[in-house]
N, C-alpha and C. Protein backbone atom coordinates (compact mmCIF):
# COMPACT_ATOMS: atom_id res chain seq x y z
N UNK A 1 -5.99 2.17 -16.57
CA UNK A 1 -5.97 3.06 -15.42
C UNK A 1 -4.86 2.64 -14.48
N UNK A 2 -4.25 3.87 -14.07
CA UNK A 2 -2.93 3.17 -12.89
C UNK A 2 -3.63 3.54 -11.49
N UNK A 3 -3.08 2.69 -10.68
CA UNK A 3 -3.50 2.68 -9.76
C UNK A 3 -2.70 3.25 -8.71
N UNK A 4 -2.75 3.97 -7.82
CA UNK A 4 -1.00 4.40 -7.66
C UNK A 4 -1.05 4.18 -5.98
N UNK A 5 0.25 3.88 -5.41
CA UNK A 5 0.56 3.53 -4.17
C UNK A 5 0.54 4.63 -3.16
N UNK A 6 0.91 4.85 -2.16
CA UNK A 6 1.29 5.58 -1.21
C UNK A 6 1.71 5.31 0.29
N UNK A 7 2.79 5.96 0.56
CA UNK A 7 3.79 5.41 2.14
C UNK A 7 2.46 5.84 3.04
N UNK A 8 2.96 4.95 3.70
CA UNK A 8 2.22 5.16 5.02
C UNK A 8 1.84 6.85 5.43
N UNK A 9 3.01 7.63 5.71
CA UNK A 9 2.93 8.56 5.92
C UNK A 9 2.62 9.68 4.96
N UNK A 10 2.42 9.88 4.03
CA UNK A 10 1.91 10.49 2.83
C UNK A 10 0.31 9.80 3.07
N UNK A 11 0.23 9.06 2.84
CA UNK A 11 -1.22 8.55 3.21
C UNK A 11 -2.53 9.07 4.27
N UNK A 12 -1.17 9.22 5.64
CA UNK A 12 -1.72 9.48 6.74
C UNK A 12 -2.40 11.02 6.53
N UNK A 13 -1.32 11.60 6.14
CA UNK A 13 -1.47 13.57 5.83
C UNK A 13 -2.72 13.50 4.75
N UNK A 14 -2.95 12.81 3.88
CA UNK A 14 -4.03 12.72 2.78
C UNK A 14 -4.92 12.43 3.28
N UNK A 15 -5.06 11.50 4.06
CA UNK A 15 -6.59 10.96 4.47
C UNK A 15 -6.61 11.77 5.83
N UNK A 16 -6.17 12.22 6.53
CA UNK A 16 -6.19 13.21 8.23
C UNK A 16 -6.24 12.03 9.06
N UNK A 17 -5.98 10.39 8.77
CA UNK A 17 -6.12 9.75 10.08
C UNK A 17 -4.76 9.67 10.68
N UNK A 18 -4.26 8.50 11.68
CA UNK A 18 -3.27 8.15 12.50
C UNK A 18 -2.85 6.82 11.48
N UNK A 19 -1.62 6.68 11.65
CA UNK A 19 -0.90 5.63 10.46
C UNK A 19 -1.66 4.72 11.35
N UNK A 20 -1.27 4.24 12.57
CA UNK A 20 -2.42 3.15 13.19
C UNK A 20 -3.44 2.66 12.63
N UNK A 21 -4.00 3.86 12.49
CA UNK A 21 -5.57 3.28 12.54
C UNK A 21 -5.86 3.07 10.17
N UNK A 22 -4.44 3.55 9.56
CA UNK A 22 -4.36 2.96 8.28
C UNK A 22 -4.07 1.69 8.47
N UNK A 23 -3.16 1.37 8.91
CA UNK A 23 -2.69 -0.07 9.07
C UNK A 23 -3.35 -1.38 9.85
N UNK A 24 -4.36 -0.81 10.69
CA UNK A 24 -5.21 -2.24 10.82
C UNK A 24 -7.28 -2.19 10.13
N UNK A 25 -6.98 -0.71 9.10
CA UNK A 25 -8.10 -0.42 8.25
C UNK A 25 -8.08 -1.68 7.32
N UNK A 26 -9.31 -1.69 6.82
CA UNK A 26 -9.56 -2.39 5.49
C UNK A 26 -9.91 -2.05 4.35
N UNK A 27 -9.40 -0.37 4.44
CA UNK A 27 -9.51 0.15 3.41
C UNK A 27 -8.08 0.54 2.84
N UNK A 28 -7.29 -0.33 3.00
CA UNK A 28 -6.24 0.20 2.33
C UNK A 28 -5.47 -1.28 2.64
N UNK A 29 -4.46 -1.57 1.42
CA UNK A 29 -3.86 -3.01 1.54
C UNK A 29 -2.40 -2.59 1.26
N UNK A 30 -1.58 -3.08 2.36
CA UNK A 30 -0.19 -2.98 2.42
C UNK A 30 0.58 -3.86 1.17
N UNK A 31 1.42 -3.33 0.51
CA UNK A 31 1.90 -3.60 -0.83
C UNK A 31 3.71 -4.07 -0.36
N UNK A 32 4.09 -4.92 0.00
CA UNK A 32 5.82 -5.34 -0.36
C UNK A 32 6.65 -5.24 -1.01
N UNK A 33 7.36 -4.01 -1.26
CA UNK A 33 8.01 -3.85 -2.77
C UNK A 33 9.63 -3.83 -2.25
N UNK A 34 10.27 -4.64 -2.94
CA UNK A 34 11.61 -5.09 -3.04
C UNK A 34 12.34 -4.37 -4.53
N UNK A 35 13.54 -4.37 -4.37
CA UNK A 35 14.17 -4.29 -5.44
C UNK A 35 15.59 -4.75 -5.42
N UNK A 36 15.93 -4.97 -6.68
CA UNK A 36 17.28 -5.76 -7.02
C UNK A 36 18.33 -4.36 -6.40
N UNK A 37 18.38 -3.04 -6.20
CA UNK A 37 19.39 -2.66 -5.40
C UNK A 37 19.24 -2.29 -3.78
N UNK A 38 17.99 -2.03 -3.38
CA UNK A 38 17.78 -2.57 -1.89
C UNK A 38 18.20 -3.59 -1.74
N UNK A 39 18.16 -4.65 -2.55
CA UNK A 39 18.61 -6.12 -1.64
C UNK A 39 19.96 -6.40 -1.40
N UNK A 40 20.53 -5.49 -2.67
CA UNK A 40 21.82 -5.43 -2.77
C UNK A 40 22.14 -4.54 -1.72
N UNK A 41 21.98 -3.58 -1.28
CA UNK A 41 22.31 -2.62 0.06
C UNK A 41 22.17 -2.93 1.12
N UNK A 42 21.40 -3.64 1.52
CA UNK A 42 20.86 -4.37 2.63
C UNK A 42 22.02 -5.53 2.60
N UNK A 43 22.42 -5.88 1.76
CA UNK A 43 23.30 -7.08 2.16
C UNK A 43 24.72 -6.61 2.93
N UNK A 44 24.89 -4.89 2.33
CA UNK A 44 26.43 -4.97 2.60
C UNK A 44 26.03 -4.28 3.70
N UNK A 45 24.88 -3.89 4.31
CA UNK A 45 24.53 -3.05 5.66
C UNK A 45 24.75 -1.45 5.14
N UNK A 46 24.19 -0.96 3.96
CA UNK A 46 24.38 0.07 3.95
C UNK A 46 22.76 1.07 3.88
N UNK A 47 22.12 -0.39 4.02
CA UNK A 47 20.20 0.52 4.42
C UNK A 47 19.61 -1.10 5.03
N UNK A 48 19.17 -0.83 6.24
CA UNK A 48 18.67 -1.61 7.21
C UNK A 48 17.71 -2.71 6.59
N UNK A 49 17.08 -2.44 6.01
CA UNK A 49 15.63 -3.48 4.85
C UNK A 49 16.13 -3.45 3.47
N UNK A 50 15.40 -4.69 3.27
CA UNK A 50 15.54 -4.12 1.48
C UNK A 50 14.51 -4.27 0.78
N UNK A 51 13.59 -4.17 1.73
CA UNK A 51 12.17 -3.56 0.97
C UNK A 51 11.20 -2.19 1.97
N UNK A 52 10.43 -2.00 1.27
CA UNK A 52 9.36 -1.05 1.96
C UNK A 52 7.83 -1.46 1.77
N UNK A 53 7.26 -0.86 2.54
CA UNK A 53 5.53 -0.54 2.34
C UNK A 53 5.07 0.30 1.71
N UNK A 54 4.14 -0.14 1.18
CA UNK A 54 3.42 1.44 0.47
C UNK A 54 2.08 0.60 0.48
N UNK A 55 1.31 1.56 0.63
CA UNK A 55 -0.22 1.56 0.87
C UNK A 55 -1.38 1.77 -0.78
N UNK A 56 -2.19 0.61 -0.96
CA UNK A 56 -3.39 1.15 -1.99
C UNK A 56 -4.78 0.95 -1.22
N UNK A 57 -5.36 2.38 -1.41
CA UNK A 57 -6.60 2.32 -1.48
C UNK A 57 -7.45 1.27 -1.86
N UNK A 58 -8.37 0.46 -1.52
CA UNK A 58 -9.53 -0.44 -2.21
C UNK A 58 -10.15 -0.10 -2.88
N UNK A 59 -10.57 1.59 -2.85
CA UNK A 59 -11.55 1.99 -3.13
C UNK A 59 -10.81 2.12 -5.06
N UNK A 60 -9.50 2.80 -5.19
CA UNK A 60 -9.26 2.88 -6.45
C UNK A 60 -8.78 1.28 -7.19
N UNK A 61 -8.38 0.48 -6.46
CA UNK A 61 -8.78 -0.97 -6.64
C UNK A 61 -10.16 -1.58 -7.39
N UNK A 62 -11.15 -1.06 -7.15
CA UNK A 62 -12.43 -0.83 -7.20
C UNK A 62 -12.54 -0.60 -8.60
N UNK A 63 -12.15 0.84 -8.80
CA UNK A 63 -12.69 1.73 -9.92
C UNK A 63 -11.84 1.28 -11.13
N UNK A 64 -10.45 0.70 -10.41
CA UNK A 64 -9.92 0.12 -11.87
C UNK A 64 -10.41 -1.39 -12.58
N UNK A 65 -10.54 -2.04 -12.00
CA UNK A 65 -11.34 -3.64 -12.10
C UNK A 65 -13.01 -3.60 -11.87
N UNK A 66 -13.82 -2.58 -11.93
CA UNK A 66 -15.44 -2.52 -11.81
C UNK A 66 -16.04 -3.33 -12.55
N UNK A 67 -15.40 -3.42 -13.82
CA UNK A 67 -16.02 -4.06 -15.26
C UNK A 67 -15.88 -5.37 -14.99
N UNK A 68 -14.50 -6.00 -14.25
CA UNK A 68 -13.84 -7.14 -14.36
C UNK A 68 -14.33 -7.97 -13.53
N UNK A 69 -14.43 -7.20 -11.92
CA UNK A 69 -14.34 -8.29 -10.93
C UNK A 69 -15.38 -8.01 -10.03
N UNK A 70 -16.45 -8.89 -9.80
CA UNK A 70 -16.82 -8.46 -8.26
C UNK A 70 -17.01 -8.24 -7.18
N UNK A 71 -17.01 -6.85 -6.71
CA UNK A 71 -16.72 -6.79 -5.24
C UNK A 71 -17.46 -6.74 -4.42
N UNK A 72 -19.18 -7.53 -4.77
CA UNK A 72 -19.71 -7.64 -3.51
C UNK A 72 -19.52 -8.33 -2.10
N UNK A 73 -18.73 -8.90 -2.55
CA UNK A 73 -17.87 -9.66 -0.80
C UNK A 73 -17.52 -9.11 -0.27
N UNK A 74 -16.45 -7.71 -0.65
CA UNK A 74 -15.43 -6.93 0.32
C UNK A 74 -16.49 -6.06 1.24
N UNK A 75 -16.22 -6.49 2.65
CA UNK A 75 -17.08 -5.43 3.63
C UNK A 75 -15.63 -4.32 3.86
N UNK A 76 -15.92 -3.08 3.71
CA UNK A 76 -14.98 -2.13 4.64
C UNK A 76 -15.54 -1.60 5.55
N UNK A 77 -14.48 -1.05 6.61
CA UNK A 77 -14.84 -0.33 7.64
C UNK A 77 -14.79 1.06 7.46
């Protein structure tokens, strides 16, 4: 099963909340994704970062690892 990411703002329009209130949720975990030509662009100043955010759900976190792992620890809000 893939699990698939989503920007902040794509996120926000999907779920109807405020990116705010995604970003200090615990239902969704901020992901760091770099790449070998962002870093390279970023060096010569031709894109400000050379990585981004993208957002996963817990909940499909969940449904892909159910069998595997357990998640009675995780409290969400």
């Amino acid at each position: 099963m893939e699990i698939e990411s989503y920007t902040l703002k794509d996120l926000a329009e999907l779920e109807g909340r405020h990116p705010l209130t995604i970003k200090k949720s615990n239902r969704y975990i901020a992901v760091k994704i770099e790449t070998k030509s962002w870093i390279r662009r970023a060096k010569i100043w031709l894109q400000k970062k050379a990585y981004s955010y993208r957002y996963i759900r817990v909940e499909d976190i969940k449904k892909a690892l159910k069998d595997k792992i357990d998640f009675t620890y995780l409290t969400t809000k």
